[in-house]
Protein backbone atom coordinates (compact mmCIF):
# COMPACT_ATOMS: atom_id res chain seq x y z
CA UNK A 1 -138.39 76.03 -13.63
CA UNK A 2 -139.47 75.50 -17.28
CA UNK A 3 -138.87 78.20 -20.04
CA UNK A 4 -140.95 77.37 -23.52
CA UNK A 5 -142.63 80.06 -26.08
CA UNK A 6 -146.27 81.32 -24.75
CA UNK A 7 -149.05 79.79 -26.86
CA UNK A 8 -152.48 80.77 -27.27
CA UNK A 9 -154.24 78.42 -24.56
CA UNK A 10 -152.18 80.77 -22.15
CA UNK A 11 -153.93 83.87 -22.51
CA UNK A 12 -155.72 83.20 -19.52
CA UNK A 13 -153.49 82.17 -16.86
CA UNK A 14 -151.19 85.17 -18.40
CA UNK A 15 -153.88 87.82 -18.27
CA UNK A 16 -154.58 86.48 -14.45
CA UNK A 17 -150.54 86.87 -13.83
CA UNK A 18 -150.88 90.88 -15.39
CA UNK A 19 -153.82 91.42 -12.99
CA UNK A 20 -151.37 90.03 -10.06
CA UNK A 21 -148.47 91.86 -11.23
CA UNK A 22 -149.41 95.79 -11.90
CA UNK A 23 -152.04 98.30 -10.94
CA UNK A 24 -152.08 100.47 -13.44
CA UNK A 25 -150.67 100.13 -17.08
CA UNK A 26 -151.40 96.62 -17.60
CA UNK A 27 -151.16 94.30 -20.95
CA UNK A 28 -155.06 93.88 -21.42
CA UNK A 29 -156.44 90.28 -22.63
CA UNK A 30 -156.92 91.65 -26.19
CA UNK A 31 -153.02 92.93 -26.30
CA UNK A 32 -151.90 89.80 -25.08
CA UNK A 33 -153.96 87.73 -27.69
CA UNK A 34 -152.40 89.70 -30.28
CA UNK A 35 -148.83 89.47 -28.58
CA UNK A 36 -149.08 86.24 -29.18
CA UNK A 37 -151.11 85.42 -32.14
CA UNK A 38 -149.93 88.88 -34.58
CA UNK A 39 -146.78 90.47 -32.95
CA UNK A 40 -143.46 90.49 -34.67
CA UNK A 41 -142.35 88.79 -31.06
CA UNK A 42 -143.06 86.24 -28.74
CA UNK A 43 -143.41 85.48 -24.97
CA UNK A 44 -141.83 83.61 -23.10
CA UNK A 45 -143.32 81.75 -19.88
CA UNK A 46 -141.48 80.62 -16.83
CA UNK A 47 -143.35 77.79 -15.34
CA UNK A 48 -143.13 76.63 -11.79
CA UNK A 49 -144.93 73.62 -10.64
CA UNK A 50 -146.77 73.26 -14.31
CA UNK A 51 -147.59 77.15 -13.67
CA UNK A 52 -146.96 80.23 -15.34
CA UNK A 53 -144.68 82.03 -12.70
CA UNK A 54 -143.60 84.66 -14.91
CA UNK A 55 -143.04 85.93 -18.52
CA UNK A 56 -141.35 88.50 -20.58
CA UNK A 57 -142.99 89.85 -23.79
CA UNK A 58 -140.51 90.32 -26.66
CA UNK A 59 -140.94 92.78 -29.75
CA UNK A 60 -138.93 93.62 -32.96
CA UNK A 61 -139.05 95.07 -36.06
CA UNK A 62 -138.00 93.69 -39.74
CA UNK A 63 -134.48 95.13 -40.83
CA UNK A 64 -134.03 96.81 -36.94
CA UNK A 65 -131.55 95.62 -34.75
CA UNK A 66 -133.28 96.15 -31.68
CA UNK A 67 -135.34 93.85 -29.89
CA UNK A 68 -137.52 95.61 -26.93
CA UNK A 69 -138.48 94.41 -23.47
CA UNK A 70 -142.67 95.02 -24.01
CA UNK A 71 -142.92 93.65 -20.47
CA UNK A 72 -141.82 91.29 -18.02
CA UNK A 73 -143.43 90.01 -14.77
CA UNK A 74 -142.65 87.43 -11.93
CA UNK A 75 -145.30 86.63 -9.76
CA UNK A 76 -144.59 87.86 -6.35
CA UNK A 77 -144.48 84.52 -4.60
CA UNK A 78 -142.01 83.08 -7.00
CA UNK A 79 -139.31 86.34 -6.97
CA UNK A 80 -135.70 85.51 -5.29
CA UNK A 81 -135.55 82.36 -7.56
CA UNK A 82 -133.97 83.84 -10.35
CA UNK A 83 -136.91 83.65 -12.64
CA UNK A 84 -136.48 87.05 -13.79
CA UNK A 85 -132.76 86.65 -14.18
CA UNK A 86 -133.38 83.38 -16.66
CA UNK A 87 -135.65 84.90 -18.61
CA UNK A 88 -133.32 88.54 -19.45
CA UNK A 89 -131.04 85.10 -20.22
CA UNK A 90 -133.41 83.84 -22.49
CA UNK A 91 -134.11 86.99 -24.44
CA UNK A 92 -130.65 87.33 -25.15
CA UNK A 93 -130.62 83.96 -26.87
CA UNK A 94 -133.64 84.95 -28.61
CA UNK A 95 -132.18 88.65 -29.75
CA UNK A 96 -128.73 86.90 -31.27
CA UNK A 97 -131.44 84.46 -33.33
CA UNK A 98 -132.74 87.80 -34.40
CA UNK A 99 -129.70 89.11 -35.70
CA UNK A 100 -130.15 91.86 -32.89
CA UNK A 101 -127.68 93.47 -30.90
CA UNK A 102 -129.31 95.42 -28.59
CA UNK A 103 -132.39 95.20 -26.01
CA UNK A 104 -134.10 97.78 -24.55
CA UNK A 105 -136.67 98.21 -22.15
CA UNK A 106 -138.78 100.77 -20.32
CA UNK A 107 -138.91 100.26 -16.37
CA UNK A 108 -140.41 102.28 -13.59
CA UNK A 109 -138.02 104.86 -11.80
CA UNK A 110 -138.56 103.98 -8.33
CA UNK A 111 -138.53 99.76 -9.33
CA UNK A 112 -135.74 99.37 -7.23
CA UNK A 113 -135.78 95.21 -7.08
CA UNK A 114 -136.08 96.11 -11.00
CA UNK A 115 -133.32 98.22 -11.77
CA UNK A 116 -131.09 96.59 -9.61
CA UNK A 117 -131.62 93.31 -11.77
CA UNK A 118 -130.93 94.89 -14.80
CA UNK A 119 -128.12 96.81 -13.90
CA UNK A 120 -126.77 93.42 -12.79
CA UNK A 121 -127.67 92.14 -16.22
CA UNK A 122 -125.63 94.74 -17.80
CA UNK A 123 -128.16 97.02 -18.66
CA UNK A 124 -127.39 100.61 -19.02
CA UNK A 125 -129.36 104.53 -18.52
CA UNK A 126 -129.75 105.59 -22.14
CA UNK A 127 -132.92 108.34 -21.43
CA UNK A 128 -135.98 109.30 -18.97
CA UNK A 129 -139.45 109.58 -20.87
CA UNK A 130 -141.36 112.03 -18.48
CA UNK A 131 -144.94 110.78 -17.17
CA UNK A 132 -144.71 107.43 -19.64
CA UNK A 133 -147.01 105.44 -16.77
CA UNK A 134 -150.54 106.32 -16.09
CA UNK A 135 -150.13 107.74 -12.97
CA UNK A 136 -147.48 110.38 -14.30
CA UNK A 137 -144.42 108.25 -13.76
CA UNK A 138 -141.10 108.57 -15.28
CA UNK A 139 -139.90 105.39 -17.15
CA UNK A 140 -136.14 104.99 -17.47
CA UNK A 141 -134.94 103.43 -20.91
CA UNK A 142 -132.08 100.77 -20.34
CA UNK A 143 -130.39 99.36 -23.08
CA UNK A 144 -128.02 96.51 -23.38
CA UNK A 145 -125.74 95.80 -25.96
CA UNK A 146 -125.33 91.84 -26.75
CA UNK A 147 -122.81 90.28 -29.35
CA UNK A 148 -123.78 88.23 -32.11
């Protein structure tokens, strides 16, 4: 497994990874072009086998010291190989460069595989936004507090 910063020439295989991934509330080709050409962020790509396995889209603001989970994704035939694990890793690294010293993220209520990972990772309930998905959803917010 290789971790490196998303570039542009990745929009592709990344868009066909989103269209893999979710059904409904999906990061379009335009967003990601702008995630990674605009954004105060960055993704990062796991690669397995020279290809992208996975990713996890990063966002922050100037002067904030919060650095939000916009999304992250493991293709289905690459889970259990603790792709998703490395790259919470990663983002930690990247939120200390940051100067930030917390991460949160939005995740589907019934994710179970999901919240179980991040709950492993530390993360905690902060609040429930009520029909956040598409399809009427709940998202819980999970934060994590990391030291500088």
């Amino acid at each position: 497994m290789e971790l490196s910063i998303a570039q542009a020439d990745d929009l592709n295989s990344l868009t066909e990874l989103e269209a893999e991934l979710f059904t409904y509330d999906r990061i379009t080709k335009k967003q990601f072009k702008y995630l990674l050409t605009k954004a105060n962020g960055l993704i990062i790509k796991a690669e397995l086998d020279s290809k992208i396995a996975g990713y996890i889209a990063l966002l922050w603001r100037k002067n904030s010291n919060r650095m939000r989970v916009y999304s992250i994704g493991v293709s289905p035939s690459s889970r259990k190989n603790g792709l998703g694990r490395n790259l919470l890793i990663c983002s930690e690294s990247i939120a200390k460069n940051y100067n930030c010293s917390i991460i949160t993220l939005e995740v589907q209520e019934h994710n179970q595989p999901a919240l179980n990972l991040y709950h492993d990772m530390g993360f905690k309930y902060s609040t429930t936004r009520s029909a956040y998905y598409s399809d009427g959803g709940n998202a819980l917010v999970l934060q994590k507090n990391i030291d500088n």
